[in-house]
PDB file of N, CA and C in Angstrom:
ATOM      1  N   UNK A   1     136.884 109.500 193.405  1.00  0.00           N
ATOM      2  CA  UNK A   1     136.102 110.715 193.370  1.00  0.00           C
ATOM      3  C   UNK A   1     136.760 111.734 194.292  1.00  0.00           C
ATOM      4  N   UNK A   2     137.276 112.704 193.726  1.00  0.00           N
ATOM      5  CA  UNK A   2     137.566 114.058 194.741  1.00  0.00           C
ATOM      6  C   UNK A   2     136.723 113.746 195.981  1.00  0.00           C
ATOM      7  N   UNK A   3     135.707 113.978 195.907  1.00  0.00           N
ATOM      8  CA  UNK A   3     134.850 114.020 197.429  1.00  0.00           C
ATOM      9  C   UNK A   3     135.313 113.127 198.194  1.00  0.00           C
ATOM     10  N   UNK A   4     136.003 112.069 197.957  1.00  0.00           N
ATOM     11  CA  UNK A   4     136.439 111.062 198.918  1.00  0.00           C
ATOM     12  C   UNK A   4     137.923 110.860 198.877  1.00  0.00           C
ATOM     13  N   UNK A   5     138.767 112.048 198.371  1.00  0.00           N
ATOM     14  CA  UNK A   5     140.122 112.334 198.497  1.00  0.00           C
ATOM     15  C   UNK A   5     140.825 111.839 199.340  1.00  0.00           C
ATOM     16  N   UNK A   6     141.588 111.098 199.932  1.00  0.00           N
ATOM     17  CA  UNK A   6     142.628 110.939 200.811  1.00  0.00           C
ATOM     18  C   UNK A   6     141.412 110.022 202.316  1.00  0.00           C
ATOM     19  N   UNK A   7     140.468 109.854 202.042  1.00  0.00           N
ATOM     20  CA  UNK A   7     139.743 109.083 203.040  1.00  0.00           C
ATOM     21  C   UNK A   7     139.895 107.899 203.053  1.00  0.00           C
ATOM     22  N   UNK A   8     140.001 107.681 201.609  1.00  0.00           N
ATOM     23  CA  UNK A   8     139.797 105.717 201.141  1.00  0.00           C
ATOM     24  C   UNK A   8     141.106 104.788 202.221  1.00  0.00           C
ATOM     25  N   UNK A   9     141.845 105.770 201.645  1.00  0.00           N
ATOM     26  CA  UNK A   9     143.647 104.861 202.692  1.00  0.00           C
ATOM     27  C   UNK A   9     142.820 104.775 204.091  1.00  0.00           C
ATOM     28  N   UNK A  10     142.273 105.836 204.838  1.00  0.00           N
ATOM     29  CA  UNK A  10     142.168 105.943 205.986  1.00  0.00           C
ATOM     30  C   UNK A  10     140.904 104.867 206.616  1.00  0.00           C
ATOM     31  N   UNK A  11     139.949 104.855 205.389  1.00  0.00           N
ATOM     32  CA  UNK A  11     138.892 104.171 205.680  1.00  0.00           C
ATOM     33  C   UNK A  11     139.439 102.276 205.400  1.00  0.00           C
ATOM     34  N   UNK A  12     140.009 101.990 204.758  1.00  0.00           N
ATOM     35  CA  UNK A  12     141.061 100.945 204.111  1.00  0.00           C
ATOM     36  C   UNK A  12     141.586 100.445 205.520  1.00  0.00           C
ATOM     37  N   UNK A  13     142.381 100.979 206.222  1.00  0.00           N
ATOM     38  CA  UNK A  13     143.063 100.770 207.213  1.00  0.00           C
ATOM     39  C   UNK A  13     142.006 100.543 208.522  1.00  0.00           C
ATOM     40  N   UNK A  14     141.598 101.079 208.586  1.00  0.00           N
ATOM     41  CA  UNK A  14     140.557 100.565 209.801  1.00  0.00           C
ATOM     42  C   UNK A  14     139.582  99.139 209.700  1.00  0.00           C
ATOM     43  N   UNK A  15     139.063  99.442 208.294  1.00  0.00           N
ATOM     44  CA  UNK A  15     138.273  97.985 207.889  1.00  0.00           C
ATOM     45  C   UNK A  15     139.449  96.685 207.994  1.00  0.00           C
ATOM     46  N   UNK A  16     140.408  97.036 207.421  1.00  0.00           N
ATOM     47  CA  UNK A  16     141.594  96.286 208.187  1.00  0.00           C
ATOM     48  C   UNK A  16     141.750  95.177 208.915  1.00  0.00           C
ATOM     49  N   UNK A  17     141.808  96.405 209.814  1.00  0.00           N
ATOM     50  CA  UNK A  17     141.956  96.014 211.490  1.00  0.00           C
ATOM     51  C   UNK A  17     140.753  95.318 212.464  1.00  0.00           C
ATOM     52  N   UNK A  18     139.849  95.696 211.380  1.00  0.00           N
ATOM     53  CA  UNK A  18     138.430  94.176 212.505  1.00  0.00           C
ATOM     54  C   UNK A  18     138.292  93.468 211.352  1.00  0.00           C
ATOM     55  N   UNK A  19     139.291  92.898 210.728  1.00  0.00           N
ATOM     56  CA  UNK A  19     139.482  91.917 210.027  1.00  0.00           C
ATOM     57  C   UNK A  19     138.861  91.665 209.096  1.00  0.00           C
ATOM     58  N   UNK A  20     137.941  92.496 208.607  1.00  0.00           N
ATOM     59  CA  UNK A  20     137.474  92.391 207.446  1.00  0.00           C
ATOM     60  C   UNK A  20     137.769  93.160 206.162  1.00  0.00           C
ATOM     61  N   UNK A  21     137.101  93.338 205.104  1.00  0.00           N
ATOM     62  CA  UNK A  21     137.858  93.305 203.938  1.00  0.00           C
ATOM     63  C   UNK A  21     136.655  94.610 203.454  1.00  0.00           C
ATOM     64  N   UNK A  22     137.899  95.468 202.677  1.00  0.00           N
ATOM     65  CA  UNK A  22     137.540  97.329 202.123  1.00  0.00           C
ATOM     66  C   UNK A  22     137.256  96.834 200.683  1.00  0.00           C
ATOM     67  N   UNK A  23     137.591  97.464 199.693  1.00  0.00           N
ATOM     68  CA  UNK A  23     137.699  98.029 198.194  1.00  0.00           C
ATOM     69  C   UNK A  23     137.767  99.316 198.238  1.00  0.00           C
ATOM     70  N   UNK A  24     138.169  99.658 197.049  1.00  0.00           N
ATOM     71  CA  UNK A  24     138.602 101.141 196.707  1.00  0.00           C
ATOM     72  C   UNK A  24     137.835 101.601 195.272  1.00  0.00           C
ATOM     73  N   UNK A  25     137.064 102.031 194.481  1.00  0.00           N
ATOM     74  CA  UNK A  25     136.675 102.252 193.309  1.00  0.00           C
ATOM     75  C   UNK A  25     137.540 103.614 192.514  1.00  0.00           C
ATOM     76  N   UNK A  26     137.373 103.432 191.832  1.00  0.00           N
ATOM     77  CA  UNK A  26     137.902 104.576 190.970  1.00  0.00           C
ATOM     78  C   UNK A  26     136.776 104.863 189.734  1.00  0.00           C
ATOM     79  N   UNK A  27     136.174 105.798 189.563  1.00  0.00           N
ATOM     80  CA  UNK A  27     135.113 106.440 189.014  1.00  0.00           C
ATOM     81  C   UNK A  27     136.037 107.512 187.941  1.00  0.00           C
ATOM     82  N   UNK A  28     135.772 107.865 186.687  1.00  0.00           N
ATOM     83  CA  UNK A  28     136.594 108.678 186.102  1.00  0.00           C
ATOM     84  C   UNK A  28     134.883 109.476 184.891  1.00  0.00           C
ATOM     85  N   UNK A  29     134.918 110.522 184.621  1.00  0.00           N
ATOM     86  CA  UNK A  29     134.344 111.409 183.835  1.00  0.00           C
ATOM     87  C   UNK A  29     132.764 110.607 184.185  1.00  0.00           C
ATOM     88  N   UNK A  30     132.772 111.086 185.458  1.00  0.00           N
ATOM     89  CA  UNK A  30     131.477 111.413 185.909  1.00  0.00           C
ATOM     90  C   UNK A  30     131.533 112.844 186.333  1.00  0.00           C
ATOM     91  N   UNK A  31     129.913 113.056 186.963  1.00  0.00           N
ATOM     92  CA  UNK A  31     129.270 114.304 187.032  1.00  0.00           C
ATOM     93  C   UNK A  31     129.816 114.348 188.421  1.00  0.00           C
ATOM     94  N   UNK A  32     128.851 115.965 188.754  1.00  0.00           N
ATOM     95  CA  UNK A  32     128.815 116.225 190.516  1.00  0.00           C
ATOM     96  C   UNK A  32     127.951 115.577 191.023  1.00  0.00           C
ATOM     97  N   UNK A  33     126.809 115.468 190.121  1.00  0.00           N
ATOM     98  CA  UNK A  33     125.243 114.696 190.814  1.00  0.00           C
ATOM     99  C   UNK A  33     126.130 113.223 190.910  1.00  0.00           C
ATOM    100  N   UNK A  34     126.304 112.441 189.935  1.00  0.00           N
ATOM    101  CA  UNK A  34     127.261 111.307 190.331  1.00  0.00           C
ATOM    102  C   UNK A  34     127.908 110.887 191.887  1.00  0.00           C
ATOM    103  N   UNK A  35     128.540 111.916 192.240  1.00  0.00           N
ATOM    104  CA  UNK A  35     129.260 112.310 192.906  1.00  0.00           C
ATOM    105  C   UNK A  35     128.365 111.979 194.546  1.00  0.00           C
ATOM    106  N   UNK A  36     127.499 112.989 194.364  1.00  0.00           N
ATOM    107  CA  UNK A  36     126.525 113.576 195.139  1.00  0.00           C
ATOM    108  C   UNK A  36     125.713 111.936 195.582  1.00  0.00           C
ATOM    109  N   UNK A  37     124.930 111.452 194.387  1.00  0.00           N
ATOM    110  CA  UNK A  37     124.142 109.970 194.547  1.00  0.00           C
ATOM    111  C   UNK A  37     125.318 109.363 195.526  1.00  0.00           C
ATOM    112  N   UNK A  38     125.912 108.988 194.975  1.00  0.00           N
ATOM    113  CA  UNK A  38     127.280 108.146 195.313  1.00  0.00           C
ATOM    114  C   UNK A  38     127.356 108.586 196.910  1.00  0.00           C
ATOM    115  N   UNK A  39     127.453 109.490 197.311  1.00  0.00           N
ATOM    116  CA  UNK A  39     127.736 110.224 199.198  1.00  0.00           C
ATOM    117  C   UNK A  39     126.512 110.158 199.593  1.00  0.00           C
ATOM    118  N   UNK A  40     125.379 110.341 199.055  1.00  0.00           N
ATOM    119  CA  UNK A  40     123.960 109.620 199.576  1.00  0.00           C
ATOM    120  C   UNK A  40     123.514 108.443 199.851  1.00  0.00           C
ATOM    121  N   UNK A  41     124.320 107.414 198.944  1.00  0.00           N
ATOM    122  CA  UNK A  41     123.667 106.167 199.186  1.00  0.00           C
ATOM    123  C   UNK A  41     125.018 104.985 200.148  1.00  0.00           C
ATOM    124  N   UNK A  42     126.405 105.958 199.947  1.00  0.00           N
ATOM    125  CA  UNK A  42     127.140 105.664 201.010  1.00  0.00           C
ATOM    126  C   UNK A  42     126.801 105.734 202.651  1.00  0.00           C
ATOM    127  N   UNK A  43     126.322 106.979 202.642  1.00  0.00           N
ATOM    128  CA  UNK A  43     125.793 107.394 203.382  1.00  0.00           C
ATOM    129  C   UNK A  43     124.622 106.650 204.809  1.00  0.00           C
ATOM    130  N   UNK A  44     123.791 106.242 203.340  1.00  0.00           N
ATOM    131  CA  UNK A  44     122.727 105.464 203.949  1.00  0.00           C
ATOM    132  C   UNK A  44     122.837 104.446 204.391  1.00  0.00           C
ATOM    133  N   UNK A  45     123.661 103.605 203.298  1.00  0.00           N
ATOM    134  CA  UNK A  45     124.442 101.749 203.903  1.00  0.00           C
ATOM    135  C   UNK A  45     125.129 101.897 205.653  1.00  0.00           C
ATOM    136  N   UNK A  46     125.955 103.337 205.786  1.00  0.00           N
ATOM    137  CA  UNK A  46     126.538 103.129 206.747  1.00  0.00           C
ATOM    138  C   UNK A  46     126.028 103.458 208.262  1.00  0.00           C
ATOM    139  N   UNK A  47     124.363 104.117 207.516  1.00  0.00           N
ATOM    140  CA  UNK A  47     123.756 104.519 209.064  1.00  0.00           C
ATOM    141  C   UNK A  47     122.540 103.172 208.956  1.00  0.00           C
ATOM    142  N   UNK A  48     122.525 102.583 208.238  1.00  0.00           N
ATOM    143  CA  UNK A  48     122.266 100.847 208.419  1.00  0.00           C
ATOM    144  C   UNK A  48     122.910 100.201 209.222  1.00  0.00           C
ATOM    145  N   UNK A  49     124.387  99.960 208.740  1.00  0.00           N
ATOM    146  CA  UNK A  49     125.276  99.718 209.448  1.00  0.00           C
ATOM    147  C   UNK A  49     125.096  99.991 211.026  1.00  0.00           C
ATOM    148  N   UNK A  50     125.217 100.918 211.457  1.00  0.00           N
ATOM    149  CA  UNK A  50     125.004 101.224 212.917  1.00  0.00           C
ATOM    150  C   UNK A  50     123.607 100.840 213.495  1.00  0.00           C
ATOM    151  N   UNK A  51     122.566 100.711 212.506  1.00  0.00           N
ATOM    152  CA  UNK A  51     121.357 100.655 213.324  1.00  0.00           C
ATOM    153  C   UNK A  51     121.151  99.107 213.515  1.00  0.00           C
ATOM    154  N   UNK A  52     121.674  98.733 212.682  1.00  0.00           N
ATOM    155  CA  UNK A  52     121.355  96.643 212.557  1.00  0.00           C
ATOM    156  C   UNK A  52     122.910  96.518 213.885  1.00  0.00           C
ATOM    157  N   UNK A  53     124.033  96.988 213.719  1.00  0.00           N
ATOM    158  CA  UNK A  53     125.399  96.218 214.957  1.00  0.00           C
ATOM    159  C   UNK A  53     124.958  97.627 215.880  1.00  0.00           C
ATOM    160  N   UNK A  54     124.215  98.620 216.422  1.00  0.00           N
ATOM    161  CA  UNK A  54     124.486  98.792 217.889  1.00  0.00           C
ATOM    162  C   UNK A  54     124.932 100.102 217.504  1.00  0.00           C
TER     163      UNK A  54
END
């Protein structure tokens, strides 16, 4: 998805490095709302993330 242009390598590489394991998706002839859901519910997993480890 454009919206996540050139992040994935960067986000890839860090998950990495505390030894655990990324993926990458590739989404093709979707919408903006698509788009949009998709950075919302990323979003949300990762401020989970912080509230359950600290």
């Amino acid at each position: 998805m454009p919206v996540f242009a050139g992040g994935d390598r960067r986000a890839l590489e860090l998950t990495d490095r505390t030894g655990d394991q990324g993926i990458t998706l590739r989404a093709a002839d979707r919408s903006e709302d698509d788009a949009v859901r998709f950075r919302e519910l990323f979003t949300a997993a990762r401020s989970a993330d912080r509230t359950v480890n600290g």
